[in-house]
Protein backbone atom coordinates (compact mmCIF):
# COMPACT_ATOMS: atom_id res chain seq x y z
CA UNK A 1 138.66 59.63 121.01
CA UNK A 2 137.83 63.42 120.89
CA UNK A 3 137.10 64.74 124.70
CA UNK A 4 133.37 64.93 123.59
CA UNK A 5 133.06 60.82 122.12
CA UNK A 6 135.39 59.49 125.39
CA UNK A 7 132.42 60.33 127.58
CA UNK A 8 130.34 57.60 125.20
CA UNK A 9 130.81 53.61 125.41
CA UNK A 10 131.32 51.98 121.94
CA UNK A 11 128.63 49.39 122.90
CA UNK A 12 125.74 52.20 123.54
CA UNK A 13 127.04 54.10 120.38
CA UNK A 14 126.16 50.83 118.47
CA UNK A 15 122.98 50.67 119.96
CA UNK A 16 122.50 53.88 119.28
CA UNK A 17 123.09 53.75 115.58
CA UNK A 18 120.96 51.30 114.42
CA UNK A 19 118.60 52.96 116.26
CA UNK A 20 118.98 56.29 114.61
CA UNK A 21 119.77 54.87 110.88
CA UNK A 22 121.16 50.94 111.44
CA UNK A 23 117.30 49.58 111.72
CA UNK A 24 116.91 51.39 107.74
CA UNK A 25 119.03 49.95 106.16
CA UNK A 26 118.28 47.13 103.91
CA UNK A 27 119.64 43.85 105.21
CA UNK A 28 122.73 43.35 107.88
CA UNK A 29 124.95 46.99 108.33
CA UNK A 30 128.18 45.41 106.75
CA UNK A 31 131.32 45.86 109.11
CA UNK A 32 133.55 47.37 107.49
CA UNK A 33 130.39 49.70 107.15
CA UNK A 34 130.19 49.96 110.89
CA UNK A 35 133.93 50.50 111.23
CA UNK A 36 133.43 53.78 109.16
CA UNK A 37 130.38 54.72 111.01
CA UNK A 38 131.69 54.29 114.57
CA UNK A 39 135.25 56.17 113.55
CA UNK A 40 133.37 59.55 112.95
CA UNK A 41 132.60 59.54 116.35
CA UNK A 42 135.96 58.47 117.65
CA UNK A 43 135.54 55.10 118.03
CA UNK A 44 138.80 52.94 117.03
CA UNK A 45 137.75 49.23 114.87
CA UNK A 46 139.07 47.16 117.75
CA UNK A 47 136.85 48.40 120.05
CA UNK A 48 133.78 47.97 117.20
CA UNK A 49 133.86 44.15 116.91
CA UNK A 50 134.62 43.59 120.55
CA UNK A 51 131.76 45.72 121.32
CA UNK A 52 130.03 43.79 118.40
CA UNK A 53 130.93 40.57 119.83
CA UNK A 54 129.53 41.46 123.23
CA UNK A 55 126.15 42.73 121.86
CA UNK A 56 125.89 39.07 120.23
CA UNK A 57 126.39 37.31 122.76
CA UNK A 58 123.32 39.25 124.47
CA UNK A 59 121.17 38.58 121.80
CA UNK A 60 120.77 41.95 120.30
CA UNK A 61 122.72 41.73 117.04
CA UNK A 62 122.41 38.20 115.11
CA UNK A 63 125.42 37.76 112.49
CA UNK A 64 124.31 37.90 108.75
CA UNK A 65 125.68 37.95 105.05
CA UNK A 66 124.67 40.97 102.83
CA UNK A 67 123.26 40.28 99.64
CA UNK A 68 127.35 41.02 97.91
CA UNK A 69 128.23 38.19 100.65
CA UNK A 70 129.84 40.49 102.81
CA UNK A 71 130.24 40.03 106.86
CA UNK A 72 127.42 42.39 108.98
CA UNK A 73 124.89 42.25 111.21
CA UNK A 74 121.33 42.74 112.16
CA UNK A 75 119.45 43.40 114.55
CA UNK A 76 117.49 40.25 116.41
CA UNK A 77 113.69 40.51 116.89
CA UNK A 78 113.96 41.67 120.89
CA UNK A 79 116.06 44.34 119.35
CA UNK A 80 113.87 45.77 117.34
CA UNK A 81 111.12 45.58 119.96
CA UNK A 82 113.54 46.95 122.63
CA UNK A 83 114.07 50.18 119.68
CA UNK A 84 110.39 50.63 119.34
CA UNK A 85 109.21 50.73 122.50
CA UNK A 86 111.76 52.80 123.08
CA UNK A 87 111.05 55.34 120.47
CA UNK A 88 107.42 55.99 122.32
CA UNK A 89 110.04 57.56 124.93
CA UNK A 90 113.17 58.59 123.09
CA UNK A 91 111.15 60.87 120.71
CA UNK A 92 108.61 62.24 122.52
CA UNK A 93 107.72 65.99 121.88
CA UNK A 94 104.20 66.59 124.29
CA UNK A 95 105.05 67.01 127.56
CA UNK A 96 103.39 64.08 129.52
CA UNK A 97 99.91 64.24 131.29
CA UNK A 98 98.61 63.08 134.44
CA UNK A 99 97.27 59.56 133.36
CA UNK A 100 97.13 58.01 136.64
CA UNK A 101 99.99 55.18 137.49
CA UNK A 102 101.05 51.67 137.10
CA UNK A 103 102.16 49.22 139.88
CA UNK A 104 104.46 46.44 139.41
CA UNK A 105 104.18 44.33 142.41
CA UNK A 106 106.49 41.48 142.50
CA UNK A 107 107.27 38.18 144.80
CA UNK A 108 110.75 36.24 144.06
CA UNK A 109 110.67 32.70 146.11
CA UNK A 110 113.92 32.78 148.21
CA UNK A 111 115.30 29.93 145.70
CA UNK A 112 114.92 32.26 143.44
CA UNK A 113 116.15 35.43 144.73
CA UNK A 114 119.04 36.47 142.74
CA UNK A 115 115.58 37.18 140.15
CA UNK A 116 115.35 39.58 142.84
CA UNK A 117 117.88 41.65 141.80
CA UNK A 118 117.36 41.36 138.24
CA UNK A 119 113.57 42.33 138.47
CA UNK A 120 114.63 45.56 140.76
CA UNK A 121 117.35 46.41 138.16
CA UNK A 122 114.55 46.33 135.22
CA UNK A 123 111.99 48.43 136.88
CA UNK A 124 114.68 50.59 137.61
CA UNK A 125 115.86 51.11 134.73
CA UNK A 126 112.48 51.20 133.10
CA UNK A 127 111.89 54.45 134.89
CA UNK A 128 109.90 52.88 137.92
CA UNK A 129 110.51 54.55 141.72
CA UNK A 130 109.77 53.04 144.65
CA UNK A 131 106.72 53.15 146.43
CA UNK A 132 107.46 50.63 149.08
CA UNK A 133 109.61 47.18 149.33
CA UNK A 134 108.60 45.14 146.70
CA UNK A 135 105.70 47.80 145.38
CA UNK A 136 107.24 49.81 142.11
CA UNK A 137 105.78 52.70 140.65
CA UNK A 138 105.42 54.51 136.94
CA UNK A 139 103.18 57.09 134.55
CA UNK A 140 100.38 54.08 133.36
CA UNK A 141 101.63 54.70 129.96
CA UNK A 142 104.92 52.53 131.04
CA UNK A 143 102.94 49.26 131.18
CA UNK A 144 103.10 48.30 127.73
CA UNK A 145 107.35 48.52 127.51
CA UNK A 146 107.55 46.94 130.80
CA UNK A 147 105.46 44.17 129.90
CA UNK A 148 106.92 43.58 126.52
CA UNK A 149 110.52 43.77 128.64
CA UNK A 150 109.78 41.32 132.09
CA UNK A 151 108.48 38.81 129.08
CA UNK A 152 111.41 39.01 127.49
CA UNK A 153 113.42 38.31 130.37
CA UNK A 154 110.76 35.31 131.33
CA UNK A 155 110.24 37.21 134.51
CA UNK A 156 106.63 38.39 134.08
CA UNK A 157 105.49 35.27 136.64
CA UNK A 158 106.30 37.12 139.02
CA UNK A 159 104.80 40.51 138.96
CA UNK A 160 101.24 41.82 139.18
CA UNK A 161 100.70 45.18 137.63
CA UNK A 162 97.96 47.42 138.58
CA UNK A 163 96.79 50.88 137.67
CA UNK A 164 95.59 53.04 139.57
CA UNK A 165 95.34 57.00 141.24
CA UNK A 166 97.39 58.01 144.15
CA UNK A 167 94.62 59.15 146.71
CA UNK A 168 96.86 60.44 149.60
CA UNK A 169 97.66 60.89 152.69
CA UNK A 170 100.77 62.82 151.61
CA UNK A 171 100.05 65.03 148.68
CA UNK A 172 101.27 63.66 145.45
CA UNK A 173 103.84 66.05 144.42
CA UNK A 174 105.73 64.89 147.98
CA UNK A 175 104.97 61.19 147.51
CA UNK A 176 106.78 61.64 143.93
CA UNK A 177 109.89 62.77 145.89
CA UNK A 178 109.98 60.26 147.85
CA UNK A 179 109.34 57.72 145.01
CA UNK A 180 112.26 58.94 142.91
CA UNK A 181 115.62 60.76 143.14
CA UNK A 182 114.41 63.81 141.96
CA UNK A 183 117.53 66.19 142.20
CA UNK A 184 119.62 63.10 140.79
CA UNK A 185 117.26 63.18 137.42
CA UNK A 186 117.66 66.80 137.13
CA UNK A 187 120.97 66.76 137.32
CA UNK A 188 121.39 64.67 134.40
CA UNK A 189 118.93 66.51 132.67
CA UNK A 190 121.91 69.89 133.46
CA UNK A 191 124.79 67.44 132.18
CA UNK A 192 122.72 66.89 128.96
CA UNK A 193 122.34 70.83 128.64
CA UNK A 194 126.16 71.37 129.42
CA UNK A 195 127.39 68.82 127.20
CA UNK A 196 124.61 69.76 123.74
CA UNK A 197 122.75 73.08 124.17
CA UNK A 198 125.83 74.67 122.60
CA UNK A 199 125.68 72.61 120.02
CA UNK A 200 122.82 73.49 119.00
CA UNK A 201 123.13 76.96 119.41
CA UNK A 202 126.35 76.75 117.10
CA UNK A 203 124.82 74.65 114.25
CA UNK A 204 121.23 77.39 114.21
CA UNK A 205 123.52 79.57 113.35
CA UNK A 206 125.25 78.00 109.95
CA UNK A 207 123.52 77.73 107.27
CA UNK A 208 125.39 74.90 105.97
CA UNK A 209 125.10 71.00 107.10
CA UNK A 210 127.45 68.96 106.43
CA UNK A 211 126.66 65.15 106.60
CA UNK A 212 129.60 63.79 108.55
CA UNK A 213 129.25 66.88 110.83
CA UNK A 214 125.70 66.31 111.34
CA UNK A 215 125.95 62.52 111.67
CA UNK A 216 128.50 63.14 114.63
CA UNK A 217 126.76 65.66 116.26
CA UNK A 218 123.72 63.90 116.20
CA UNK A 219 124.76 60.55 116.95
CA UNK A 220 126.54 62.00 120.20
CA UNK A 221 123.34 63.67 120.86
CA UNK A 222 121.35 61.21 121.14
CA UNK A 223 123.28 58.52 122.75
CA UNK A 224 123.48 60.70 125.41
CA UNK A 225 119.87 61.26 125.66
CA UNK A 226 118.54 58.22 125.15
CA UNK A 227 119.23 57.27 128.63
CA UNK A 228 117.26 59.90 130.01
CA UNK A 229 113.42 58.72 129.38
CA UNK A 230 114.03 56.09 131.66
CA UNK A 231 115.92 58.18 134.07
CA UNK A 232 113.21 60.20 133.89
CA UNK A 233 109.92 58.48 133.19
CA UNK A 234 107.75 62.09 132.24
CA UNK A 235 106.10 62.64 135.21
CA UNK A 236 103.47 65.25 134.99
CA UNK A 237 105.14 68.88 135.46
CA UNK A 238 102.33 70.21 137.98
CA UNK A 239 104.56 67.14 140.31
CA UNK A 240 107.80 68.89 139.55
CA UNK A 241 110.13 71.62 141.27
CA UNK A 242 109.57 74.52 140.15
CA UNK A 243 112.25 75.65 136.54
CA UNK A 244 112.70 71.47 135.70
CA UNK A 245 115.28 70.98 133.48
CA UNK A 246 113.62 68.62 131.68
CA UNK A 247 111.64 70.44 129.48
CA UNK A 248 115.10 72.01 128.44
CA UNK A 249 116.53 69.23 127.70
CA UNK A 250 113.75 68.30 125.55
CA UNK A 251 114.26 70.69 123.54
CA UNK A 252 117.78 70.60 123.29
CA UNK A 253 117.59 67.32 121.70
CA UNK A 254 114.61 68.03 119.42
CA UNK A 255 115.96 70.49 118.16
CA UNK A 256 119.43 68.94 117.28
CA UNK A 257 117.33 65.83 115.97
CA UNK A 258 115.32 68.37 113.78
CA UNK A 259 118.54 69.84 112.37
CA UNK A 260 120.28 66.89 112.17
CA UNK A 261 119.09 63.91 111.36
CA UNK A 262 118.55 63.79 107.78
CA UNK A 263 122.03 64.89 106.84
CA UNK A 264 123.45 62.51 109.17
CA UNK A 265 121.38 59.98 107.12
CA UNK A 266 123.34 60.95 104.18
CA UNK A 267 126.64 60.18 105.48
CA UNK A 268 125.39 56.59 106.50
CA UNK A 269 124.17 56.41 102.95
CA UNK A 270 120.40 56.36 103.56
């Protein structure tokens, strides 16, 4: 792997490709197809149907025959809802409002408590902070993914969600820092920068775009920004320290996505 692709895991670059262009495709992505596909960004065939396999066995990518009888796959149902919601996030280009907040409230009976774990791990990752043991917080437009995921995962029996306004005592801007690891998010919003503003700044000024070029670039891009809506769930910028990266960042990738994505499309044959 080039320096760039080593700092991306074959099993999120899959993800991330039928995300991007693997969901358009007619029928199962073929893989020998996805052999070619995961190669332009470094990634070595081995590692593709190991990574393949794994993804299987979680339920995300369901084994199929295209219509010439090849070997591929598609992806499964929760998949494809998993990709949707998460477009609502990934693609976002209006900064977020103040629409009040969500609150996931859970109890896990002690026989139960390595759901516990799980159901911390999920809000977590969902974007939620922490209000107070056992009281999770989000932006109220977060409901509807984190529904759609604790049913997935059979553990919506054990949350209550509410929605709601944070009245005080502390104001909200310092109740937000305390809810979430504010310097931590905007530090990987400052990684994201490092690793693609140049990128950008290189391809604005060619006038050419290659496919293969463009496919890479993008495909790197956005696995590595993906992760970041849920990182950072949007909270309104009035709550922010002052110069957030995030708005950057933003940019940074819609721009690249802009540029990018329909000549990448051409190299996947779409």
């Amino acid at each position: 792997m080039s320096d760039q692709s080593a700092q991306h895991a074959p099993r999120s670059l899959i993800v991330t490709l039928y995300g991007a262009y693997g969901r358009f495709v007619p029928g199962p992505v073929p893989v020998a197809e996805l052999i070619r596909l995961l190669a332009a960004v470094g990634v070595d065939a081995p590692s593709v149907r190991s990574s393949v396999s794994r993804l299987k066995r979680r339920g995300l990518l369901v084994p199929a025959r295209t219509a010439q009888g090849a070997a591929g796959y598609e992806l499964s149902p929760d998949a494809r809802q998993l990709l949707d919601d998460g477009d609502r996030r990934i693609y976002a280009t209006a900064p977020p409002e103040d629409e009040g907040w969500v609150l996931a409230v859970f109890s896990v009976p002690e026989s139960e408590r390595h759901k516990r774990h799980v159901l911390r791990s999920r809000l977590s990752g969902l974007g939620f902070g922490t209000a107070a043991p056992g009281v999770w917080i989000a932006p109220a437009r977060l409901y509807e993914e984190t529904r759609h995921t604790l049913e997935r995962l059979g553990l919506d029996a054990y949350v209550d969600f509410f929605r709601g306004e944070h009245l005080g005592f502390a104001a909200t801007s310092e109740a937000v820092a305390r809810w979430w690891d504010l310097a931590g998010i905007a530090g990987q919003h400052e990684a994201f920068l490092e690793r693609h503003a140049g990128v950008l700044e290189s391809w604005e000024r060619r006038t050419d775009t290659p496919p293969e070029e463009a496919y890479r670039d993008y495909l790197l891009a956005l696995d590595s920004w993906r992760h970041l809506p849920y990182t950072d769930p949007g909270l309104p910028t009035a709550l922010l320290p002052p110069d957030w990266p995030g708005a950057r960042s933003a940019a940074v990738f819609q721009g690249l996505h802009a540029r990018l994505r329909e000549a990448g499309a051409k190299f996947v044959g779409l």
